[in-house]
Protein backbone atom coordinates (compact mmCIF):
# COMPACT_ATOMS: atom_id res chain seq x y z
CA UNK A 1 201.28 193.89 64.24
CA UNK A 2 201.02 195.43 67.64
CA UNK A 3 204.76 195.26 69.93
CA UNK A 4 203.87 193.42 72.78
CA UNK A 5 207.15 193.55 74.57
CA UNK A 6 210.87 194.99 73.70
CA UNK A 7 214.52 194.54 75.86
CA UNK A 8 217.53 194.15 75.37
CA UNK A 9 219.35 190.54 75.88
CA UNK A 10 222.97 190.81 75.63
CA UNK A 11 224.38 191.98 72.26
CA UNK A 12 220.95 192.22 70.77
CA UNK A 13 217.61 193.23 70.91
CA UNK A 14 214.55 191.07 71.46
CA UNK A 15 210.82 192.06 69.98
CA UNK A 16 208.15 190.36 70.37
CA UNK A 17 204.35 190.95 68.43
CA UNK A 18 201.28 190.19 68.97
CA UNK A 19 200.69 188.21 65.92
CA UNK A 20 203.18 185.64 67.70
CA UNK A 21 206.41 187.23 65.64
CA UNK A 22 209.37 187.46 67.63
CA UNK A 23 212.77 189.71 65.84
CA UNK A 24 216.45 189.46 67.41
CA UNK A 25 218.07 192.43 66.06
CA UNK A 26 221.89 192.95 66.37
CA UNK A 27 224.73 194.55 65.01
CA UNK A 28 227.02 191.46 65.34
CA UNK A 29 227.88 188.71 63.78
CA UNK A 30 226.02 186.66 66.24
CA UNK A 31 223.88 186.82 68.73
CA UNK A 32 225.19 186.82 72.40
CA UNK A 33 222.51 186.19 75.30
CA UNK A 34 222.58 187.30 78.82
CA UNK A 35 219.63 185.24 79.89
CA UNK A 36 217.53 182.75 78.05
CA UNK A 37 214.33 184.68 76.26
CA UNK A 38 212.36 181.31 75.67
CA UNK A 39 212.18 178.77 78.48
CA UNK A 40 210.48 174.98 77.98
CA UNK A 41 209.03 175.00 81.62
CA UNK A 42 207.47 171.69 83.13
CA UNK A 43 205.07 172.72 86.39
CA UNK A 44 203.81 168.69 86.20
CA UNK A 45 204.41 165.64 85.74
CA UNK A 46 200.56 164.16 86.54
CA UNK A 47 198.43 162.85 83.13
CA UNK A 48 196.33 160.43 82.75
CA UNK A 49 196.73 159.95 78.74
CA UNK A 50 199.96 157.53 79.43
CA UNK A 51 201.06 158.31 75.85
CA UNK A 52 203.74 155.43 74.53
CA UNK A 53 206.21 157.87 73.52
CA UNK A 54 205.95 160.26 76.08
CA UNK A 55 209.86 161.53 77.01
CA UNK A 56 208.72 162.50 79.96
CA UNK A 57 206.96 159.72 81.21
CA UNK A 58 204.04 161.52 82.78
CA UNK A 59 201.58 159.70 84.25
CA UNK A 60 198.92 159.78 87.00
CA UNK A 61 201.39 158.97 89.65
CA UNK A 62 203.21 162.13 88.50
CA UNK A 63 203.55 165.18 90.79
CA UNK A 64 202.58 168.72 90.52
CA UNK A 65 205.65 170.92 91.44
CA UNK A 66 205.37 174.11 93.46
CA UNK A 67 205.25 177.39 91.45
CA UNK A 68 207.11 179.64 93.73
CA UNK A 69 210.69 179.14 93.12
CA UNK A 70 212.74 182.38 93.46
CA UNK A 71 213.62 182.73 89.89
CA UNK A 72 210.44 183.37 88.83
CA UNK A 73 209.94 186.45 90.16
CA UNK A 74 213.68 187.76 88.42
CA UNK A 75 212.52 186.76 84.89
CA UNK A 76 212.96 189.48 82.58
CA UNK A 77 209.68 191.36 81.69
CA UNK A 78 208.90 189.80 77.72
CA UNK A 79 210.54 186.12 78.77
CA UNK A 80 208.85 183.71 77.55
CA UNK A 81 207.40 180.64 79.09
CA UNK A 82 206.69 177.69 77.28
CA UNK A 83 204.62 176.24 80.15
CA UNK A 84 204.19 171.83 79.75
CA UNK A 85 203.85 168.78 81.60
CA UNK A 86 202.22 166.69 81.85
CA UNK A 87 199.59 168.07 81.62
CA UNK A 88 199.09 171.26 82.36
CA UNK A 89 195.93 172.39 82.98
CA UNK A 90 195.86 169.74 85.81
CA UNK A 91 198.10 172.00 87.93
CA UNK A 92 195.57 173.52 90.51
CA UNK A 93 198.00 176.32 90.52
CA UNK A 94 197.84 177.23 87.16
CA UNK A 95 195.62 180.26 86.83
CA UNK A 96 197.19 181.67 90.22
CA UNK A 97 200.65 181.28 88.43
CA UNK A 98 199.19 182.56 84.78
CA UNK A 99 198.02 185.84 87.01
CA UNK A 100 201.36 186.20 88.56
CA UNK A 101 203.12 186.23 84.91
CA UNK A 102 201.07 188.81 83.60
CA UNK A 103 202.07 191.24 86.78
CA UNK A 104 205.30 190.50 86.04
CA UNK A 105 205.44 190.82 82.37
CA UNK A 106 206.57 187.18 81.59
CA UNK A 107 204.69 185.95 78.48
CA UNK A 108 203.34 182.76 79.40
CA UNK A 109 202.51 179.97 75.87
CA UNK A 110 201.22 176.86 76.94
CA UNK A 111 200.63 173.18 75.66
CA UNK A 112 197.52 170.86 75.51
CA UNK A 113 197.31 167.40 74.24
CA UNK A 114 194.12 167.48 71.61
CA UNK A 115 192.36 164.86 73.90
CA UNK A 116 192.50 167.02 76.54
CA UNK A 117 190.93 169.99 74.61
CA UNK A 118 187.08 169.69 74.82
CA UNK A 119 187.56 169.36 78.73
CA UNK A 120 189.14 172.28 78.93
CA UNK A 121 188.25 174.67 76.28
CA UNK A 122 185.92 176.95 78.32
CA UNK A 123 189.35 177.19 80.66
CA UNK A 124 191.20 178.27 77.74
CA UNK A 125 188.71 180.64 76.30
CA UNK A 126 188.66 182.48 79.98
CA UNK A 127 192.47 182.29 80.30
CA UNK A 128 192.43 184.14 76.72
CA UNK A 129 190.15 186.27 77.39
CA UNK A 130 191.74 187.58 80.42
CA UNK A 131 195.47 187.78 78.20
CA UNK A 132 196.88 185.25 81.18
CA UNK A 133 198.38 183.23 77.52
CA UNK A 134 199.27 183.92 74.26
CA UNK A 135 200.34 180.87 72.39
CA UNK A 136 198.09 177.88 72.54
CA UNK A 137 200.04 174.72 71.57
CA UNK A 138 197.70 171.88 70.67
CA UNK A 139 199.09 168.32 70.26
CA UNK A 140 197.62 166.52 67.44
CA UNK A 141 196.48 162.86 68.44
CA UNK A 142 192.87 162.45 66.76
CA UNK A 143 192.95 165.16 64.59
CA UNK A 144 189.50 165.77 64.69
CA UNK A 145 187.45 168.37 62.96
CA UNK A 146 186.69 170.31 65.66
CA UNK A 147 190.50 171.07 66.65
CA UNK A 148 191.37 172.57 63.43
CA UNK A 149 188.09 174.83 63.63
CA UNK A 150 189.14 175.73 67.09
CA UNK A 151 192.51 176.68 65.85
CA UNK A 152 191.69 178.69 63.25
CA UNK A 153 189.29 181.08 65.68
CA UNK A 154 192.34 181.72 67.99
CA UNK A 155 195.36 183.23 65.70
CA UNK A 156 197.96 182.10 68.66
CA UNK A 157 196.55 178.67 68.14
CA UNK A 158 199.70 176.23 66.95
CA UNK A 159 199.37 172.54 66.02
CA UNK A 160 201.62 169.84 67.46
CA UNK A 161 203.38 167.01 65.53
CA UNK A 162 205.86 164.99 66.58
CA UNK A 163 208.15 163.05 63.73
CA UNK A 164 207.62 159.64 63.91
CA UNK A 165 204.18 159.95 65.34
CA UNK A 166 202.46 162.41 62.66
CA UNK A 167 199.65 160.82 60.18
CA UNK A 168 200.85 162.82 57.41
CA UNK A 169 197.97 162.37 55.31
CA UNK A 170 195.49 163.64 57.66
CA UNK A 171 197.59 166.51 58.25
CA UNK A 172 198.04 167.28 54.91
CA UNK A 173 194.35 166.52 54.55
CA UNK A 174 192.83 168.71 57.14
CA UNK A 175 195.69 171.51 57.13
CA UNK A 176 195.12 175.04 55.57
CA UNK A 177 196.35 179.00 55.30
CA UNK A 178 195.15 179.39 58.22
CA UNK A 179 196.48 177.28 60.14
CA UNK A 180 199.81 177.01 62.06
CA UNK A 181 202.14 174.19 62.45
CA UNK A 182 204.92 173.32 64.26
CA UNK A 183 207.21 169.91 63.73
CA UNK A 184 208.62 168.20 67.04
CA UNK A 185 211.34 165.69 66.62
CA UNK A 186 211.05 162.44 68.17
CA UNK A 187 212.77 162.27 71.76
CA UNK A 188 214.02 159.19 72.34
CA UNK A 189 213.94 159.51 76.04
CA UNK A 190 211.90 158.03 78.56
CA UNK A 191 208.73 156.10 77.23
CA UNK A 192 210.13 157.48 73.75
CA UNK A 193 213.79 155.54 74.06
CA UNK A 194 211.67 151.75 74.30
CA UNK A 195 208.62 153.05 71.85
CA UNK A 196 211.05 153.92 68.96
CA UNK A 197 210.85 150.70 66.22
CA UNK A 198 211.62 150.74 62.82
CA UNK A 199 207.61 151.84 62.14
CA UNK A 200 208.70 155.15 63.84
CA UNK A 201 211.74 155.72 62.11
CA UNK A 202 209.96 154.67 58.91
CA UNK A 203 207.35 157.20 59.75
CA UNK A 204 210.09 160.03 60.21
CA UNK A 205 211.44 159.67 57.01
CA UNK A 206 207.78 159.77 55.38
CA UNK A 207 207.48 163.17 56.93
CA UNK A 208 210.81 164.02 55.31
CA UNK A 209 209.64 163.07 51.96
CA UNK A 210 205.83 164.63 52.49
CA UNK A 211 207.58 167.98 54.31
CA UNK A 212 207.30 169.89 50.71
CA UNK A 213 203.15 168.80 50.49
CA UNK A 214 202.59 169.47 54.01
CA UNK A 215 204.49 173.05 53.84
CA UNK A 216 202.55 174.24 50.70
CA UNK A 217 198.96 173.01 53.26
CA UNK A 218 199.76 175.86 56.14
CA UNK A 219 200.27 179.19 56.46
CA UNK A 220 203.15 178.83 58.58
CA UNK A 221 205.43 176.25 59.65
CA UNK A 222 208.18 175.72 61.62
CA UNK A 223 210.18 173.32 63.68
CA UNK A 224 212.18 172.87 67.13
CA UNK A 225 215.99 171.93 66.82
CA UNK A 226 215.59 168.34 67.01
CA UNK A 227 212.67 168.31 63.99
CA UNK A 228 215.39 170.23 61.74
CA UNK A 229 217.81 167.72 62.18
CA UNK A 230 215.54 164.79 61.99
CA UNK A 231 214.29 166.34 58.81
CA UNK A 232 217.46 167.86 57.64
CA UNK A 233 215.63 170.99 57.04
CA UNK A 234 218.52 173.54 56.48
CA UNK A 235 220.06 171.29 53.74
CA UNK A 236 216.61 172.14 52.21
CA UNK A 237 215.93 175.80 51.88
CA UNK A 238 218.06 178.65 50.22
CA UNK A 239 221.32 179.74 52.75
CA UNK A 240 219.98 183.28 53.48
CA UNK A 241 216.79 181.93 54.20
CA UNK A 242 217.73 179.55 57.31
CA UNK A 243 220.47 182.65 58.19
CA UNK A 244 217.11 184.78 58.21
CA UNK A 245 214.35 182.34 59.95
CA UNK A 246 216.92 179.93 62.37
CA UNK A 247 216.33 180.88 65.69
CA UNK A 248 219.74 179.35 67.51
CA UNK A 249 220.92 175.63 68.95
CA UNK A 250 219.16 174.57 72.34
CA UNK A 251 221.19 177.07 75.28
CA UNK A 252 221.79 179.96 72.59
CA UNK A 253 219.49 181.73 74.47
CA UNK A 254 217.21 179.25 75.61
CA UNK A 255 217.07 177.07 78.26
CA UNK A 256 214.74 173.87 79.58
CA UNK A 257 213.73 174.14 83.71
CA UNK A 258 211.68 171.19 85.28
CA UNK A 259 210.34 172.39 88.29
CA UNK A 260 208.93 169.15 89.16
CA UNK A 261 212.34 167.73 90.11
CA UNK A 262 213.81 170.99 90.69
CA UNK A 263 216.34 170.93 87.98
CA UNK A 264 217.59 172.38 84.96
CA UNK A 265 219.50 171.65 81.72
CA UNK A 266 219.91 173.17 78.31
CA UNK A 267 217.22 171.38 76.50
CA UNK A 268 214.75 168.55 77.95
CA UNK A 269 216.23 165.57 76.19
CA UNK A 270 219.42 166.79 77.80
CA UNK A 271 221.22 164.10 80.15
CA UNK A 272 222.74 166.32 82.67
CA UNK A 273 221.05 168.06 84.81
CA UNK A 274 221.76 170.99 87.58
CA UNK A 275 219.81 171.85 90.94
CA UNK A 276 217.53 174.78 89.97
CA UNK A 277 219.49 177.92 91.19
CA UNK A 278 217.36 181.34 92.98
CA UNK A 279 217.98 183.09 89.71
CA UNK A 280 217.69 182.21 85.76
CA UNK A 281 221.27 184.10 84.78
CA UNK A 282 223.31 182.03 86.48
CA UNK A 283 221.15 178.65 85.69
CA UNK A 284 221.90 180.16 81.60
CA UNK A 285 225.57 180.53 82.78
CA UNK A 286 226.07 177.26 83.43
CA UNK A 287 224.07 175.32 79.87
CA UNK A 288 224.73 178.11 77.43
CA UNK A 289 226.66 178.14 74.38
CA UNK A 290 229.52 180.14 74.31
């Protein structure tokens, strides 16, 4: 493991590798943030996929927001982005912005739907091979052959599930060692809030039951806050364990900023909302948990 960026946040110091391991070290009991390190960023809203349970509700009406708002340039050097949309790679911004990250020090991750991939994979290739990202977050929808290959040649590569939506027993089929996996739990906001049925919910607690099979299939897994509560994941694993791996509730010490609408809010399934502000310390003022 090579450091790829160290600061201090607070109480506590933040380190970040370049295998995609990131240590908060303190001398505290807790863990008391300044400024969020991780930030869920929307730049669009525009995709043509129209998926059913999409919480954002993206579609090809959606907008592409302007990447120039004032905070950017304040970010901490070693933030992290995790840049969505829509989708993404749509933005005809993006490399531009992905440029202006890397001056700055920011460390930009970003998502792609899986049937967005083979359009774009000579864009991602390029954008690795110039260090403009570091995670690549893949949304499983297909979960064809050719994704998991791709995943395993890029060792920031991380696949997508959402609870509710995941075909456990292709994931479980196709998984291995080498791959890594992280669990989304199922928003039930915007398209999500009318798609969610009993077949969903049903489906959610098959990935509860399958979470030990589908564990033992990849080298790594892990899980945003919502998944861990869906799944009841800390009732699950040994106490010191989930004191060692959990990473902190939604506005700990990170934050969710939709630049699209110009807004901000602790997580993105959160119902209130704030006018984005010219820097990120006093957005994290107002969402964060004391």
């Amino acid at each position: 493991m090579n450091l790829l960026a160290e600061y201090k946040n607070g109480n506590y110091v933040v380190r970040l590798f370049d295998d995609g391991t990131k240590e908060l070290v303190t001398e505290d009991d807790k863990f008391i943030a300044c400024f969020p390190d991780s930030i869920d960023l929307k730049i669009t809203d525009y995709c043509e996929l129209n998926c059913p349970m999409c919480h954002e509700k993206s579609s090809v009406l959606g907008k592409h927001a302007q990447l120039d708002a004032e905070f950017i340039d304040k970010l901490q050097a070693g933030t992290e982005l995790a840049i969505g949309g829509g989708n993404p790679f749509s933005h005809p911004e993006l490399v531009p912005f992905l440029t202006k990250l890397k001056e700055i020090g920011v460390v930009p991750n970003i998502t792609i739907n899986e049937r967005h991939l083979s359009r774009y994979k000579e864009v991602i290739e390029e954008l690795i091979a110039k260090k403009l990202i570091y995670g690549l977050g893949i949304s499983l929808a297909s979960y064809e052959e050719s994704t998991f290959d791709f995943a395993k040649s890029y060792p920031h590569a991380v696949l997508h599930v959402i609870c509710g939506i995941v075909d456990v027993d292709k994931l479980i089929d196709m998984g291995s060692e080498e791959h890594k996996l992280l669990i989304l739990g199922y928003k039930k906001r915007g398209r999500g809030e009318s798609f969610y049925s009993n077949e969903v919910r049903d489906k959610i607690e098959e990935c509860y039951k399958a979470l030990p099979r589908i564990s033992s299939k990849y080298g790594i897994v892990s899980f945003d806050n919502l998944a861990l509560k869906q799944l009841d994941v800390k009732e699950r694993i040994k106490e010191d364990l989930w004191e060692e791996r959990f990473m902190g509730d939604d506005g700990q010490n990170t934050m969710y900023i939709d630049l699209v609408k110009g807004e901000f809010a602790v997580s993105s399934t959160a119902e209130t909302r704030y006018p984005i502000l010219d820097n990120v310390e006093d957005m994290f003022e107002v969402i964060r948990i004391k």
